[in-house]
PDB file of N, CA and C in Angstrom:
ATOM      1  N   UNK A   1      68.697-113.305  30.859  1.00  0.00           N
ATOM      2  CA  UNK A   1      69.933-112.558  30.829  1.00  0.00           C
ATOM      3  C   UNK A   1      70.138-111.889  32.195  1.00  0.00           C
ATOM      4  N   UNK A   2      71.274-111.962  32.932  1.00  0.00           N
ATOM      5  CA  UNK A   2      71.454-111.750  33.861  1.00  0.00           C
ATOM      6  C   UNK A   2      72.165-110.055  33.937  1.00  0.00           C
ATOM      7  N   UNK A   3      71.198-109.313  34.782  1.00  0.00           N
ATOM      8  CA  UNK A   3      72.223-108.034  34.365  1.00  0.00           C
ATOM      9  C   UNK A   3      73.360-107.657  35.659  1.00  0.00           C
ATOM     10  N   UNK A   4      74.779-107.093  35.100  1.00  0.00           N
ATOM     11  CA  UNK A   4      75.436-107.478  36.068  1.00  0.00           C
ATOM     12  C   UNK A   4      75.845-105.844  36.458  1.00  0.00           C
ATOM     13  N   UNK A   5      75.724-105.732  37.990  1.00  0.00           N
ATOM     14  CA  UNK A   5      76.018-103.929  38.613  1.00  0.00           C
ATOM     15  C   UNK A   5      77.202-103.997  39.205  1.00  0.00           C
ATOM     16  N   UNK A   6      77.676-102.916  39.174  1.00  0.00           N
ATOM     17  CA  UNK A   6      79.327-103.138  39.819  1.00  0.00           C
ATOM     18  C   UNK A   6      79.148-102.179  41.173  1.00  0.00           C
ATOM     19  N   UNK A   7      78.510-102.951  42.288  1.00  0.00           N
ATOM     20  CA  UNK A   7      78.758-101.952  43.750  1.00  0.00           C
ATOM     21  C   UNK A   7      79.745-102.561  44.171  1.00  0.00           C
ATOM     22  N   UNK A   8      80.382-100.920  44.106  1.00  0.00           N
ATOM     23  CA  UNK A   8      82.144-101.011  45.334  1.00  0.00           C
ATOM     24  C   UNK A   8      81.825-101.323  46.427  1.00  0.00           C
ATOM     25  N   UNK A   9      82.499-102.458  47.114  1.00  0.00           N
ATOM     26  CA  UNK A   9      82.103-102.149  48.872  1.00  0.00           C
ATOM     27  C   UNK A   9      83.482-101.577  49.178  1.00  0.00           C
ATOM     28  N   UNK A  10      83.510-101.177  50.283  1.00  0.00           N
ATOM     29  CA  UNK A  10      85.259-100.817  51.120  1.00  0.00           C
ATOM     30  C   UNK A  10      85.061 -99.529  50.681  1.00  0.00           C
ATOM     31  N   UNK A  11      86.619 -99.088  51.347  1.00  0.00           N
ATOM     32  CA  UNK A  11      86.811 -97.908  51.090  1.00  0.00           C
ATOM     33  C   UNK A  11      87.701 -97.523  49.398  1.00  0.00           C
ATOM     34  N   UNK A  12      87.744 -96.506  49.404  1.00  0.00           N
ATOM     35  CA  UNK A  12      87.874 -95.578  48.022  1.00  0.00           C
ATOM     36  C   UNK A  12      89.485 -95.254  47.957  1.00  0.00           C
ATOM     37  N   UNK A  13      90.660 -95.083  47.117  1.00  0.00           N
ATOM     38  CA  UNK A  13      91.080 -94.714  47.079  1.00  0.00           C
ATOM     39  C   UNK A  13      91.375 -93.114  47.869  1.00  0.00           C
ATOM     40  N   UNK A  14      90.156 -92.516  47.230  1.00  0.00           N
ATOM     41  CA  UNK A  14      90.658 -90.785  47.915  1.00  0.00           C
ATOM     42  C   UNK A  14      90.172 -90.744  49.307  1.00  0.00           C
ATOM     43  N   UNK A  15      89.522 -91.647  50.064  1.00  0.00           N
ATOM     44  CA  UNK A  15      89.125 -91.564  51.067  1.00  0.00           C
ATOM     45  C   UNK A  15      90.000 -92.020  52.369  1.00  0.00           C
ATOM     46  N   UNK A  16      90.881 -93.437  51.571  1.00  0.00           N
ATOM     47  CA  UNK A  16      91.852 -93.396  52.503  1.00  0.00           C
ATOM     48  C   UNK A  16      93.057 -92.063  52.080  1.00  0.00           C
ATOM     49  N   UNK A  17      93.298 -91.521  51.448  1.00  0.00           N
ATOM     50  CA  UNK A  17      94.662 -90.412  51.097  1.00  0.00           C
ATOM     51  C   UNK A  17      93.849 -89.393  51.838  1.00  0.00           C
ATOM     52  N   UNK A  18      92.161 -89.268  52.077  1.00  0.00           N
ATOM     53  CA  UNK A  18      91.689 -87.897  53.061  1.00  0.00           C
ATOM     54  C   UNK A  18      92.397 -87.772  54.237  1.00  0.00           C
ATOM     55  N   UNK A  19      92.049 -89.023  55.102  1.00  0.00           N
ATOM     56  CA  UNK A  19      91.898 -89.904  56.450  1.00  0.00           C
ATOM     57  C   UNK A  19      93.234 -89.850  56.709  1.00  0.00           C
ATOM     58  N   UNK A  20      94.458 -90.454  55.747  1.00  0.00           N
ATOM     59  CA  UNK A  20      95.669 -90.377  55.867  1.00  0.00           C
ATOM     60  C   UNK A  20      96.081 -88.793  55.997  1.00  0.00           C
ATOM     61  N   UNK A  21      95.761 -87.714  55.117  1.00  0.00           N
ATOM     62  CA  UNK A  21      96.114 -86.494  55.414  1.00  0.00           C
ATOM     63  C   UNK A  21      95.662 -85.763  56.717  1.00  0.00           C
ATOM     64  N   UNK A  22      94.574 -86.034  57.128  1.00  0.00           N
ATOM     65  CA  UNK A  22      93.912 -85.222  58.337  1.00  0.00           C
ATOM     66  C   UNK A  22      94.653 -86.023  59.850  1.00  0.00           C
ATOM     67  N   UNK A  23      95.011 -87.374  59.588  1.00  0.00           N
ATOM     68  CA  UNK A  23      95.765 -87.720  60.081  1.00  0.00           C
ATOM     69  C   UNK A  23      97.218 -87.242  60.854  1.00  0.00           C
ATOM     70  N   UNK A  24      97.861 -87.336  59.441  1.00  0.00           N
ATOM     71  CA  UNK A  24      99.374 -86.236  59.478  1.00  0.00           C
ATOM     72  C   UNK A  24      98.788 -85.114  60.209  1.00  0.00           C
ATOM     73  N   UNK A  25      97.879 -83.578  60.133  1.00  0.00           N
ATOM     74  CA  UNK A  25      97.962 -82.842  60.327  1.00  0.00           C
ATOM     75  C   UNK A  25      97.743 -82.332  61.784  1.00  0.00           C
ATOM     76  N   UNK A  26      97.199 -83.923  62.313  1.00  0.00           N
ATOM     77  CA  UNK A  26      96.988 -83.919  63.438  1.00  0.00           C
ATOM     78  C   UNK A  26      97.369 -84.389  64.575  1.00  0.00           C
ATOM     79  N   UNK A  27      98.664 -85.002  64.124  1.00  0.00           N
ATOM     80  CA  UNK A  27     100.018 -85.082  64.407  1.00  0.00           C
ATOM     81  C   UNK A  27     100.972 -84.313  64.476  1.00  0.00           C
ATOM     82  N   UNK A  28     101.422 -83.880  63.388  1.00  0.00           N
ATOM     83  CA  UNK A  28     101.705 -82.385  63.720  1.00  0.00           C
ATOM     84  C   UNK A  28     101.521 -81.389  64.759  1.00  0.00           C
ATOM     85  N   UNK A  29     100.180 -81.053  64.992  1.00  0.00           N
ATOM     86  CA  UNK A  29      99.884 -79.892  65.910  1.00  0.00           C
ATOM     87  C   UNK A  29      99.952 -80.750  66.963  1.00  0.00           C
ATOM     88  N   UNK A  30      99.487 -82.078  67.404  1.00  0.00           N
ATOM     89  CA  UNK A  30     100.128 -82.913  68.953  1.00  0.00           C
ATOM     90  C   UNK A  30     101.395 -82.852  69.032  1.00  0.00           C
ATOM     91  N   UNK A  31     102.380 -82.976  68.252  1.00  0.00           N
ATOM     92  CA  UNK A  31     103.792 -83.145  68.158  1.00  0.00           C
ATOM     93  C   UNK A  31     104.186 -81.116  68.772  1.00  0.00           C
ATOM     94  N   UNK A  32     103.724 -80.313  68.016  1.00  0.00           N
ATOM     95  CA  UNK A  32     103.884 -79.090  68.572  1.00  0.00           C
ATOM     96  C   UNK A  32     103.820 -78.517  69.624  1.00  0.00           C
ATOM     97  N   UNK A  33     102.442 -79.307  70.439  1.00  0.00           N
ATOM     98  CA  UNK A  33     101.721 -79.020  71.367  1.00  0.00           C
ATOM     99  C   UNK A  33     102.728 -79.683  72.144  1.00  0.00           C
ATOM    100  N   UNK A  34     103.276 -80.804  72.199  1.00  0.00           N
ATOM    101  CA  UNK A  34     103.590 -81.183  73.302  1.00  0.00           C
ATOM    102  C   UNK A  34     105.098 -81.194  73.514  1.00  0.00           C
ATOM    103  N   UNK A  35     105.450 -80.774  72.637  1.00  0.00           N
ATOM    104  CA  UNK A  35     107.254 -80.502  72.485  1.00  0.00           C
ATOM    105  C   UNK A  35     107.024 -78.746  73.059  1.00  0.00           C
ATOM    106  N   UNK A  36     106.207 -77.941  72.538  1.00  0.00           N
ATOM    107  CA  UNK A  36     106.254 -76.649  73.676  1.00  0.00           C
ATOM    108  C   UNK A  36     106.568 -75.609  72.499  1.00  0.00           C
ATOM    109  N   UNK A  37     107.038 -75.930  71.768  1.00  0.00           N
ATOM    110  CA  UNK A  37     107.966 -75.138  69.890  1.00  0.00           C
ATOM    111  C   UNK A  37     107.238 -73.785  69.753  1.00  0.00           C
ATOM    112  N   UNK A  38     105.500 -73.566  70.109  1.00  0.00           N
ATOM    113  CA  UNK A  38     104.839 -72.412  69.942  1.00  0.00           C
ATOM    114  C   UNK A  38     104.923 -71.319  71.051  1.00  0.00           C
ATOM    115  N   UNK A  39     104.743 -72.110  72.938  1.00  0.00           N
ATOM    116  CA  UNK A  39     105.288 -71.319  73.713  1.00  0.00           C
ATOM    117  C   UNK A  39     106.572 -70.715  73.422  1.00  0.00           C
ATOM    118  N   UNK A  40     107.737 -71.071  73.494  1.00  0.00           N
ATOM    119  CA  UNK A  40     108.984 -71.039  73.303  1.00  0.00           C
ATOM    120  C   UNK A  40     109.180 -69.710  72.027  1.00  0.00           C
ATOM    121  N   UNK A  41     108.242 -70.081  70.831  1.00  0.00           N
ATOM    122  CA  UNK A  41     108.426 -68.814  70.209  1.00  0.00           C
ATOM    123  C   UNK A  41     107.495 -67.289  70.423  1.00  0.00           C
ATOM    124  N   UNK A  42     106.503 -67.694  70.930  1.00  0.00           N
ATOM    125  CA  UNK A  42     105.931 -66.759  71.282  1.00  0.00           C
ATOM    126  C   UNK A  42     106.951 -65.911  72.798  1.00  0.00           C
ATOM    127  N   UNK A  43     107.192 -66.565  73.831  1.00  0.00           N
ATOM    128  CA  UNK A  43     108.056 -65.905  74.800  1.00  0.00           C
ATOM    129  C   UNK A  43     109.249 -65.239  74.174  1.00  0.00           C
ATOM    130  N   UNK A  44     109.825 -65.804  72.921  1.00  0.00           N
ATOM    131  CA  UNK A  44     110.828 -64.647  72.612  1.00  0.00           C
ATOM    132  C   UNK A  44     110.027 -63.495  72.012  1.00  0.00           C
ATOM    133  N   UNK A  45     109.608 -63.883  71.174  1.00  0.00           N
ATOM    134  CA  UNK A  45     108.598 -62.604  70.798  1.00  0.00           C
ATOM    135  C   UNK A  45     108.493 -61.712  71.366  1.00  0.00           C
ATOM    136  N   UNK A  46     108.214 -61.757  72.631  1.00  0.00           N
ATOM    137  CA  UNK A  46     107.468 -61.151  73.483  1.00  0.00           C
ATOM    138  C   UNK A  46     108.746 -60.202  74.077  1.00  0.00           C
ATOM    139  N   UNK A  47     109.794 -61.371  74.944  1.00  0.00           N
ATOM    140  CA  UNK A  47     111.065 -60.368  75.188  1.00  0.00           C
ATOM    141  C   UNK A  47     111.501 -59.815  74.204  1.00  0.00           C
ATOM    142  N   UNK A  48     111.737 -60.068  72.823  1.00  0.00           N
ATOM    143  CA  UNK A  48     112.449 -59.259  71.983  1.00  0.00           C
ATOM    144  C   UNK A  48     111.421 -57.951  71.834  1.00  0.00           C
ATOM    145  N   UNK A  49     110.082 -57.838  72.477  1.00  0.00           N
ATOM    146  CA  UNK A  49     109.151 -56.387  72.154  1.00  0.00           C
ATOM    147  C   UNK A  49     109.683 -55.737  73.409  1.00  0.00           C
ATOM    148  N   UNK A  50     110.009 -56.784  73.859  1.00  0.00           N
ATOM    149  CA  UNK A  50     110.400 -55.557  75.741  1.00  0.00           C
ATOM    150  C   UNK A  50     111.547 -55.147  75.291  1.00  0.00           C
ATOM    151  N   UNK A  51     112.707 -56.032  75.349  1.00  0.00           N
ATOM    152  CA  UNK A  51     113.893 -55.633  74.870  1.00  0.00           C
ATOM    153  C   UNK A  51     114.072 -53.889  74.362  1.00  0.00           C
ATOM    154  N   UNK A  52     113.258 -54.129  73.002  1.00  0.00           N
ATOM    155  CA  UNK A  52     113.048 -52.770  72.011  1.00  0.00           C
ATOM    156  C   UNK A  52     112.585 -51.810  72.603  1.00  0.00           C
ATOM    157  N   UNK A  53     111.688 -51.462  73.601  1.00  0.00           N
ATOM    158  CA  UNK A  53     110.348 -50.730  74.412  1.00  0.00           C
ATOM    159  C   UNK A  53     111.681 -50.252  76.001  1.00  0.00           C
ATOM    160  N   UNK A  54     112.520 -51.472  75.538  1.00  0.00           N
ATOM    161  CA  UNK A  54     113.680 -51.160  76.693  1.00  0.00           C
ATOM    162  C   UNK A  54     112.848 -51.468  78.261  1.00  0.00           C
ATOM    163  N   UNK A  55     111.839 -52.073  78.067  1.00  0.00           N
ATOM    164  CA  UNK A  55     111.688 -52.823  79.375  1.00  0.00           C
ATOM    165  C   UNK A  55     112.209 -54.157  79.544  1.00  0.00           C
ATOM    166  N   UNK A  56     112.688 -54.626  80.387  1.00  0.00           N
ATOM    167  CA  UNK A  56     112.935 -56.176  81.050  1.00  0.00           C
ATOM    168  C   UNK A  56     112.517 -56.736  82.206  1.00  0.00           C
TER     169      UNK A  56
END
């Protein structure tokens, strides 16, 4: 009698949806980084504290 084992080879369902998410997220922050979107809000920030403080 032959006994029969079921090894998965490849990858897993949740492993590609990990890989795919850490993916996206790291895209994102390149896409941020290099479009400038965080400088840009931080410098208003910053004038709108002078502004208030009434320095320019």
């Amino acid at each position: 009698m032959k006994i029969i084992t079921n090894k998965s080879k490849g990858i897993t369902l949740i492993a590609l949806i990990i890989t795919i998410i850490i993916l996206l997220i790291l895209a994102g922050v390149t896409i941020g980084i290099l479009t400038g979107d965080t400088r840009n809000i931080w410098k208003s920030k910053r004038s709108s504290i002078q502004n208030k403080n009434g320095r320019i």
